[in-house]
N, C-alpha and C. Protein backbone atom coordinates (compact mmCIF):
# COMPACT_ATOMS: atom_id res chain seq x y z
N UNK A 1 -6.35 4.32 18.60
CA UNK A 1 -5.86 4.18 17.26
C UNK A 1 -7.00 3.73 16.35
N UNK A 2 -7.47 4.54 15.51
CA UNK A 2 -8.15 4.07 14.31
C UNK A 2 -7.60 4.13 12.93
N UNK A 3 -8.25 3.00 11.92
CA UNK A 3 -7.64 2.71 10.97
C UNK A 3 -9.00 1.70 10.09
N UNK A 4 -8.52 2.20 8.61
CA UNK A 4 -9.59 1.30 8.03
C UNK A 4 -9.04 0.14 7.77
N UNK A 5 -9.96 -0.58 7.92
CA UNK A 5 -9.71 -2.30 7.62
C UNK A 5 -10.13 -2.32 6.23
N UNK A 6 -8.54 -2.80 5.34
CA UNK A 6 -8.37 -3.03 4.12
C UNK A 6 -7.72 -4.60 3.71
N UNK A 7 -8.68 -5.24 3.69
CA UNK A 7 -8.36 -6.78 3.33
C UNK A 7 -7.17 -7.04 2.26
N UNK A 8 -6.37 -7.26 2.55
CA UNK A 8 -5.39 -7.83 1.12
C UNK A 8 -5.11 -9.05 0.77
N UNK A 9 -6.29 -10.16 1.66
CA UNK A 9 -6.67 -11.28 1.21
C UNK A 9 -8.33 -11.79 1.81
N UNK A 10 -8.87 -11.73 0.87
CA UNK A 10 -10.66 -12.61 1.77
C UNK A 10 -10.86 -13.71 0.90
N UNK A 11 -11.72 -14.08 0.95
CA UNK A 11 -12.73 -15.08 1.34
C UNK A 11 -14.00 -15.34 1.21
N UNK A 12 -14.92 -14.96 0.32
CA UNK A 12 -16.51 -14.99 0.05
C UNK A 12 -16.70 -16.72 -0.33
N UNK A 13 -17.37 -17.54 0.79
CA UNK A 13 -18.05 -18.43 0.36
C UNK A 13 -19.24 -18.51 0.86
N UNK A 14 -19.84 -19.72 0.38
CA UNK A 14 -21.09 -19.62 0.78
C UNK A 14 -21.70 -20.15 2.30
N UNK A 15 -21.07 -20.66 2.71
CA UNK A 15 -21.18 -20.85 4.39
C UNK A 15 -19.69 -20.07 5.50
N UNK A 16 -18.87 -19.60 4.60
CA UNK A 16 -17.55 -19.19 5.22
C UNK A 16 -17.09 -17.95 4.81
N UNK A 17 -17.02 -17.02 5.67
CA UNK A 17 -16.45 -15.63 4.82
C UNK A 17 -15.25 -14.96 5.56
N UNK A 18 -14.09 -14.69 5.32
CA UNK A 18 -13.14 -14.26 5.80
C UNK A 18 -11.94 -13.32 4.48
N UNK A 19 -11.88 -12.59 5.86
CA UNK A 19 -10.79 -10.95 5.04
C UNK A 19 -9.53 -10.99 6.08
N UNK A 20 -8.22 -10.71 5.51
CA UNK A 20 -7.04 -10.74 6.29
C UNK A 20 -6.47 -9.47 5.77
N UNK A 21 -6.21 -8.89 7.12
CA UNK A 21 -5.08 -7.49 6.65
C UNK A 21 -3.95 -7.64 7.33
N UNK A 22 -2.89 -7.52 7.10
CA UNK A 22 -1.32 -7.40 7.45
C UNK A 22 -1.11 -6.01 7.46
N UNK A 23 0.14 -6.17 8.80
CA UNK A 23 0.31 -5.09 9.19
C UNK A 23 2.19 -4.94 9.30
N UNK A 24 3.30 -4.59 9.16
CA UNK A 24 4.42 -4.83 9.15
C UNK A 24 4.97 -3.31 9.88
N UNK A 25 6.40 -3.25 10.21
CA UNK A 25 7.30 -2.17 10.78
C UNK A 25 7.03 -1.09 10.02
N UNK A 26 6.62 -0.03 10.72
CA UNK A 26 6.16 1.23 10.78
C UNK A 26 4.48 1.26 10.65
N UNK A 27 3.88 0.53 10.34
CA UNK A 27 2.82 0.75 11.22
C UNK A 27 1.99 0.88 12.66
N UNK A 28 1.32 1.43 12.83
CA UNK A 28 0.82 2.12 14.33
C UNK A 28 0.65 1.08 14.72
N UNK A 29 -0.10 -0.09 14.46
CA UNK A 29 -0.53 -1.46 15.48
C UNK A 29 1.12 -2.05 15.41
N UNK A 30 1.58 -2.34 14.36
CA UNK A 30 2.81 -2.83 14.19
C UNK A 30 3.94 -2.84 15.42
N UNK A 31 4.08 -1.42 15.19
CA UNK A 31 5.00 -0.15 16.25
C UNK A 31 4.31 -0.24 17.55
N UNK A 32 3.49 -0.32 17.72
CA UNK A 32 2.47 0.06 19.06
C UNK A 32 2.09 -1.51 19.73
N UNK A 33 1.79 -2.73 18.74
CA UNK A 33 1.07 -3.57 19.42
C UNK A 33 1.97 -4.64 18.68
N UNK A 34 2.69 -4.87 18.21
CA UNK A 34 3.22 -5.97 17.88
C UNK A 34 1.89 -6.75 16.51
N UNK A 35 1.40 -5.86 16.32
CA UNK A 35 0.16 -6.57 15.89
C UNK A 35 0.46 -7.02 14.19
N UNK A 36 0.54 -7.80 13.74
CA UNK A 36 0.97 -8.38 12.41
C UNK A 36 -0.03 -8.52 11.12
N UNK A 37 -1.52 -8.99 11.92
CA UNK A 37 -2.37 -9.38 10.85
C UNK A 37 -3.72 -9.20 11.78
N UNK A 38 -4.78 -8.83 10.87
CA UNK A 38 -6.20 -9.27 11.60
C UNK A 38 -6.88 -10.07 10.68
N UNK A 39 -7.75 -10.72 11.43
CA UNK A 39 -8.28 -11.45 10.68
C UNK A 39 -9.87 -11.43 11.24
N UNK A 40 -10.76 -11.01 10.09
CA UNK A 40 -12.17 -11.21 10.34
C UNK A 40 -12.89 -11.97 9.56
N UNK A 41 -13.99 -12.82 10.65
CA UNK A 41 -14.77 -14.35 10.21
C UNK A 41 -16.20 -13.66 10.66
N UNK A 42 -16.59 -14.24 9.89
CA UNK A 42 -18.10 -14.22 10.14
C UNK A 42 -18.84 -15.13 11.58
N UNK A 43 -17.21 -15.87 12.36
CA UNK A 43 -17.59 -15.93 13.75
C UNK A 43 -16.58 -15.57 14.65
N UNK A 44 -15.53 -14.74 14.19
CA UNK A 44 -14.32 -14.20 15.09
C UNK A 44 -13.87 -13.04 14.62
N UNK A 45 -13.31 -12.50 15.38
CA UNK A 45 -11.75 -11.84 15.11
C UNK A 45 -10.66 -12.06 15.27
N UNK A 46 -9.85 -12.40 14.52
CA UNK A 46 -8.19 -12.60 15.38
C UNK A 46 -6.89 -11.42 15.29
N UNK A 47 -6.71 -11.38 16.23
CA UNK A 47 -5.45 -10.78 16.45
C UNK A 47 -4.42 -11.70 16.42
N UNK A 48 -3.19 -11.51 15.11
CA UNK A 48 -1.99 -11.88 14.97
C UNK A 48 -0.76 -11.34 15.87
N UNK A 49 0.00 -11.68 16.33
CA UNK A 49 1.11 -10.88 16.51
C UNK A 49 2.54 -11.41 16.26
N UNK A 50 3.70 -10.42 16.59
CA UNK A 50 5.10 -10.67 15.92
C UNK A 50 5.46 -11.51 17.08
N UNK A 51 5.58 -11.45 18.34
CA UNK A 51 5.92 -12.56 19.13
C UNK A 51 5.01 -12.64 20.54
N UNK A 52 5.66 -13.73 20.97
CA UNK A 52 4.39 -14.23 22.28
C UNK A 52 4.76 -12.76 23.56
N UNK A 53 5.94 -12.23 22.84
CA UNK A 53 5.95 -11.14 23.86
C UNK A 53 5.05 -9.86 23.87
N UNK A 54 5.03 -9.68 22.60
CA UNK A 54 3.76 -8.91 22.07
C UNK A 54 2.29 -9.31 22.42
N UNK A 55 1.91 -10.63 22.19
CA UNK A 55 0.79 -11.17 22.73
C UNK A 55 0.39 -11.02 24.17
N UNK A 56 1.58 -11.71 25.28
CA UNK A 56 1.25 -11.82 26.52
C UNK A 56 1.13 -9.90 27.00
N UNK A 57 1.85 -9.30 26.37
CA UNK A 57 1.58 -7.42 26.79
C UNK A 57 0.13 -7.06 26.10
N UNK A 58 -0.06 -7.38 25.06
CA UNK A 58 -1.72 -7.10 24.79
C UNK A 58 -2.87 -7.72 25.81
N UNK A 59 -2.42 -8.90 25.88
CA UNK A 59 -3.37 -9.38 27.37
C UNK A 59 -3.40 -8.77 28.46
N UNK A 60 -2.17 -8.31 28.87
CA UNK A 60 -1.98 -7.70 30.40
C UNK A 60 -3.01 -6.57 30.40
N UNK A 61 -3.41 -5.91 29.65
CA UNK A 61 -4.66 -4.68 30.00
C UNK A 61 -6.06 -5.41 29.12
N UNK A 62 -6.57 -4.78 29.56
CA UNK A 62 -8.45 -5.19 28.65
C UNK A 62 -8.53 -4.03 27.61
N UNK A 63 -8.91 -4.18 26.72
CA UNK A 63 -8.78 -3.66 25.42
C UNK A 63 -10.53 -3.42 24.69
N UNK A 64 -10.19 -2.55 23.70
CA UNK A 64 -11.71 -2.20 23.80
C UNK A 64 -11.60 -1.61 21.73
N UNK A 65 -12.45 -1.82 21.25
CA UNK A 65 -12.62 -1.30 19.58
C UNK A 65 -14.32 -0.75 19.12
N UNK A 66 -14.40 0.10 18.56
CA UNK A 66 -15.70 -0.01 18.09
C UNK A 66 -15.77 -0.05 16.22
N UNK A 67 -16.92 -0.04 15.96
CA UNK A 67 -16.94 0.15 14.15
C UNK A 67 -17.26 0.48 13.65
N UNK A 68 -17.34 1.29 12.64
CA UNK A 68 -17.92 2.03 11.63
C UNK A 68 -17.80 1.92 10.35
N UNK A 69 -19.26 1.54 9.95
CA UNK A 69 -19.68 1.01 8.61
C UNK A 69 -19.24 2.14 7.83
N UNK A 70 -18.45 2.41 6.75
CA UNK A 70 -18.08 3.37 6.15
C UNK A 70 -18.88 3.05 4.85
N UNK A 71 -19.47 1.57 4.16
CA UNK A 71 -19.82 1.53 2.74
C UNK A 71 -21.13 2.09 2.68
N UNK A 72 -21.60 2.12 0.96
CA UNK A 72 -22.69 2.54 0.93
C UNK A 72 -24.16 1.58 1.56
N UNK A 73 -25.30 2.26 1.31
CA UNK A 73 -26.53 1.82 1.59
C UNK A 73 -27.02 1.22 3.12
N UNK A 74 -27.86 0.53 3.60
CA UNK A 74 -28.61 0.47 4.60
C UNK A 74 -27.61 0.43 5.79
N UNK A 75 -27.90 1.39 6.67
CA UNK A 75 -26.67 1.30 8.16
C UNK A 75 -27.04 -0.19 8.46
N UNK A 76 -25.81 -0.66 8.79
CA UNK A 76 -26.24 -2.35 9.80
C UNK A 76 -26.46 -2.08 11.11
N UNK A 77 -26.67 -2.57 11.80
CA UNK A 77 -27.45 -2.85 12.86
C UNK A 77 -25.91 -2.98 13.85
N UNK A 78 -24.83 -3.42 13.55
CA UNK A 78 -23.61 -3.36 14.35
C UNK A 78 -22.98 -2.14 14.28
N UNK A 79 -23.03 -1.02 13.26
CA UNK A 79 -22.09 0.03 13.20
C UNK A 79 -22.48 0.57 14.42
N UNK A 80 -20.95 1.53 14.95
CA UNK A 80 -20.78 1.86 15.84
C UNK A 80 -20.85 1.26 17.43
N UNK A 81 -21.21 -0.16 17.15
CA UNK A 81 -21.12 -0.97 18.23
C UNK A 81 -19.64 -1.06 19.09
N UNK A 82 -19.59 -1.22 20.23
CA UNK A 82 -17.98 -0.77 20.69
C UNK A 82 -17.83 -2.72 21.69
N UNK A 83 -16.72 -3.22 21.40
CA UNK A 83 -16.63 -4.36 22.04
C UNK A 83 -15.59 -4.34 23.01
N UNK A 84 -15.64 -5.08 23.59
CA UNK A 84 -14.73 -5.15 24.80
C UNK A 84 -13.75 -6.28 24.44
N UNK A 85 -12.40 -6.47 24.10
CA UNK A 85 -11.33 -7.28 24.18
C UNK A 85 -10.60 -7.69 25.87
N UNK A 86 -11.40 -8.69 26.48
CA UNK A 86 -10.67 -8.87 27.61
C UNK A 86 -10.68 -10.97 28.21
N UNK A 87 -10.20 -10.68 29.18
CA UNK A 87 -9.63 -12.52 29.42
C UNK A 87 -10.86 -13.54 29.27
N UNK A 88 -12.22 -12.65 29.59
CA UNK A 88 -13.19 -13.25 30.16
C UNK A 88 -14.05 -13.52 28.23
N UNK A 89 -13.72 -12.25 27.18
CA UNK A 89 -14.44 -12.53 25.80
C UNK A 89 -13.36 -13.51 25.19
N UNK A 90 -11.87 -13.75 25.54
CA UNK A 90 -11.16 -14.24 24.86
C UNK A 90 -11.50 -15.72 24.35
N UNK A 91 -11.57 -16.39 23.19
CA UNK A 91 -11.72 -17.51 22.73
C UNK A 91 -10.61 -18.75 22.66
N UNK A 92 -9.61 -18.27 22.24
CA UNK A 92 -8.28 -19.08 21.55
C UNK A 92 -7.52 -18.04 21.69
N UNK A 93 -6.21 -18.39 22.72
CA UNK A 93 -5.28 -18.23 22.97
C UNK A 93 -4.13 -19.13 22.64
N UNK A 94 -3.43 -18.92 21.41
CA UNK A 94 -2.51 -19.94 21.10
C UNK A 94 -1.19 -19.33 20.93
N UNK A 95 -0.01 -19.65 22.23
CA UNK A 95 1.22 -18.82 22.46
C UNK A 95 2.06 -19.74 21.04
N UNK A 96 1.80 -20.41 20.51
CA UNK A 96 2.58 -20.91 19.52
C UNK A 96 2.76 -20.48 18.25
N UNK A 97 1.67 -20.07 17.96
CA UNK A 97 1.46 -19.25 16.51
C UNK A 97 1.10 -17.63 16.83
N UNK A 98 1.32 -17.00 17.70
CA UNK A 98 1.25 -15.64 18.67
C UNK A 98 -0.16 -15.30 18.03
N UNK A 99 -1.28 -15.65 18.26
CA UNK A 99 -2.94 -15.34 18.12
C UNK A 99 -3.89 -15.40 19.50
N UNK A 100 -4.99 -14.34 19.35
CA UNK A 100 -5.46 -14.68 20.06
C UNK A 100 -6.88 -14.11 19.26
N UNK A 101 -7.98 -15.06 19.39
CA UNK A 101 -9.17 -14.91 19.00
C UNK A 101 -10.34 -14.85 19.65
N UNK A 102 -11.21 -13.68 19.29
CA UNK A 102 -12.61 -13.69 19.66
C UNK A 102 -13.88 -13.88 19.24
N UNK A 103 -14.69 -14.60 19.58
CA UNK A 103 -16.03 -14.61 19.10
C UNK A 103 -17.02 -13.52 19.17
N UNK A 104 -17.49 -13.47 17.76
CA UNK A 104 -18.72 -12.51 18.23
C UNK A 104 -19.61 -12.66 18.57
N UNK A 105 -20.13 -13.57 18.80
CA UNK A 105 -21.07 -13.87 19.84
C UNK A 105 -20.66 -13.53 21.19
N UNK A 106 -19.43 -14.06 21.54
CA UNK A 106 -19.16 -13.21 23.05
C UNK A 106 -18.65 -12.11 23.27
N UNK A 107 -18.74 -11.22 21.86
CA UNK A 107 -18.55 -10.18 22.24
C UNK A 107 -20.00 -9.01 21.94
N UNK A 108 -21.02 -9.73 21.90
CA UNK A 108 -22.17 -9.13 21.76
C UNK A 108 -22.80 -9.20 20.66
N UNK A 109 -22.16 -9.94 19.56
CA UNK A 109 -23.10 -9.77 17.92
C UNK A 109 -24.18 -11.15 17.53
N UNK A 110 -25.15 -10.96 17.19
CA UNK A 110 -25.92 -12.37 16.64
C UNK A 110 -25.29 -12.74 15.59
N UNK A 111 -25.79 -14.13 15.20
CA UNK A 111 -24.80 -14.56 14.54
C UNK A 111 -25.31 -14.34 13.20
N UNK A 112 -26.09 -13.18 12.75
CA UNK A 112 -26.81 -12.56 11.55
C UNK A 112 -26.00 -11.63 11.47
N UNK A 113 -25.53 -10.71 12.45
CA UNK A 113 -25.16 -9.83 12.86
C UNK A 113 -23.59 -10.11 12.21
N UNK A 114 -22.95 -11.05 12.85
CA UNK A 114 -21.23 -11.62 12.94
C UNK A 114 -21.25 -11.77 10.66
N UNK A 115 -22.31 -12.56 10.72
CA UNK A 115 -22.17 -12.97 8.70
C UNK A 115 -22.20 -11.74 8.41
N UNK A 116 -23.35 -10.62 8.98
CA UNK A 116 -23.81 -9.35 7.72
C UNK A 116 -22.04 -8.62 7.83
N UNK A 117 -21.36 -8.49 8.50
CA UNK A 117 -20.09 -7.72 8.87
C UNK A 117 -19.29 -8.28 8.00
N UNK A 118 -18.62 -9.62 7.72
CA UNK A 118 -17.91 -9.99 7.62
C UNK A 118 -18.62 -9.78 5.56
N UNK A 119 -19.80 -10.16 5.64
CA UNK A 119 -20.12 -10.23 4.47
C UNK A 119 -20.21 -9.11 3.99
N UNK A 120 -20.20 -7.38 4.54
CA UNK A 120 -19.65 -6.26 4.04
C UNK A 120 -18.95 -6.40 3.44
N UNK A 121 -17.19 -6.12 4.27
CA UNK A 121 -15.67 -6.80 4.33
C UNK A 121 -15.68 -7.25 2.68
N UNK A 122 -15.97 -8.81 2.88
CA UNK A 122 -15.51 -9.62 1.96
C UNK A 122 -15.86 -9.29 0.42
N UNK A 123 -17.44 -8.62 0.33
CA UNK A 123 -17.92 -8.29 -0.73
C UNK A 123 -17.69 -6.80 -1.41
N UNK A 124 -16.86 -6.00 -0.45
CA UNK A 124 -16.34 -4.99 -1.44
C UNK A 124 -14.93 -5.14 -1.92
N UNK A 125 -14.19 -6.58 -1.32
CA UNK A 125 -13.32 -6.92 -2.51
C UNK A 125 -11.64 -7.12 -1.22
N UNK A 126 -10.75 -7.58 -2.27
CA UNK A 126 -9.24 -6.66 -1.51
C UNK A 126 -9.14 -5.23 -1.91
N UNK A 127 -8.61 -5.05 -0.85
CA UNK A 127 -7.56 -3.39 -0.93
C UNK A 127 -9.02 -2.70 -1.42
N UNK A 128 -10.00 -2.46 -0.83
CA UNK A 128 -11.11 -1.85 -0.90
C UNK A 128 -11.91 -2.24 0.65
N UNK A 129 -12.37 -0.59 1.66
CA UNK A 129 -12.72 -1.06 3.13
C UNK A 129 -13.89 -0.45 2.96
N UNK A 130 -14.87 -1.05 4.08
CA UNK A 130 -16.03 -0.88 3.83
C UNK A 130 -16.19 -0.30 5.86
N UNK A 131 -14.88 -0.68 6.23
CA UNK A 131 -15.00 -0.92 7.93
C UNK A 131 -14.08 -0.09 8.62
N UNK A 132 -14.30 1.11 9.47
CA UNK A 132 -13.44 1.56 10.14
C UNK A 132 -13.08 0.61 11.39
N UNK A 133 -11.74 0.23 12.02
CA UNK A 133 -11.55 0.10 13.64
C UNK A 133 -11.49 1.11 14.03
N UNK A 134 -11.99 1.81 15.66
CA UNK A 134 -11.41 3.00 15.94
C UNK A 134 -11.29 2.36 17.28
N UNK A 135 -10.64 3.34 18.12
CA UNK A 135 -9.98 3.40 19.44
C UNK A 135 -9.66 1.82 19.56
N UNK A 136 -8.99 1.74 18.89
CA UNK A 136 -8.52 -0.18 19.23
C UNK A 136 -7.28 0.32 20.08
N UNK A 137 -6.92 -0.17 21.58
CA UNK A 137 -6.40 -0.47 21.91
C UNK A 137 -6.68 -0.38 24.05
């Protein structure tokens, strides 16, 4: 499943940068993964979901995404990078608020690397994507 990541809430500060997209019934992650919201940090990703039943079935397999810089000017150095979502990259697992989060650092990005991404994201605005997900699942 690919899909562009379209923030409809971020975050540009100057040590902190974060973009949130929601996802609701009839969408493909929605319909498919229980998946509610993502959320990208300039040191994570999180996956939201609708319940811990949805969560604990996304865990049961290892999961995998790559990315593609869709905005203009210099390619980054992460596009097309492909990460691995599994027990061993997982960060925060919290069955209470149905999330589970990853670092990019453990999932292979420097942490120049984790800001320049997020600082794409955040700086072309809401409801404006600069980031494809593809094969997420």
């Amino acid at each position: 499943m690919s899909f562009a990541f379209t923030p409809s809430l971020s975050f540009d500060g100057s040590t902190f940068d974060s973009a949130r997209q929601y996802f609701t019934s009839g969408s493909d992650l929605y319909d498919d993964y229980g998946i509610n919201q993502i959320n990208i940090q300039d040191s994570a990703i999180t996956f939201y979901f609708a319940s811990t039943s949805d969560l604990n079935d996304w865990r049961a397999s290892d999961r995998s995404f790559s990315v593609d810089y869709t905005g203009s000017g210099t390619t980054p150095s992460w596009d097309g990078e492909e990460f691995d979502l599994t027990s061993s990259t997982e960060d925060t697992v919290n069955t209470s608020s149905n999330y589970i989060s990853y670092d990019w650092d453990d999932l292979g990005l420097t942490d120049a690397e984790s800001d320049a991404l997020a600082q794409a994201i955040v700086s072309a605005g809401n409801g404006n994507s600069v980031l494809d997900i593809d094969n997420l699942g």
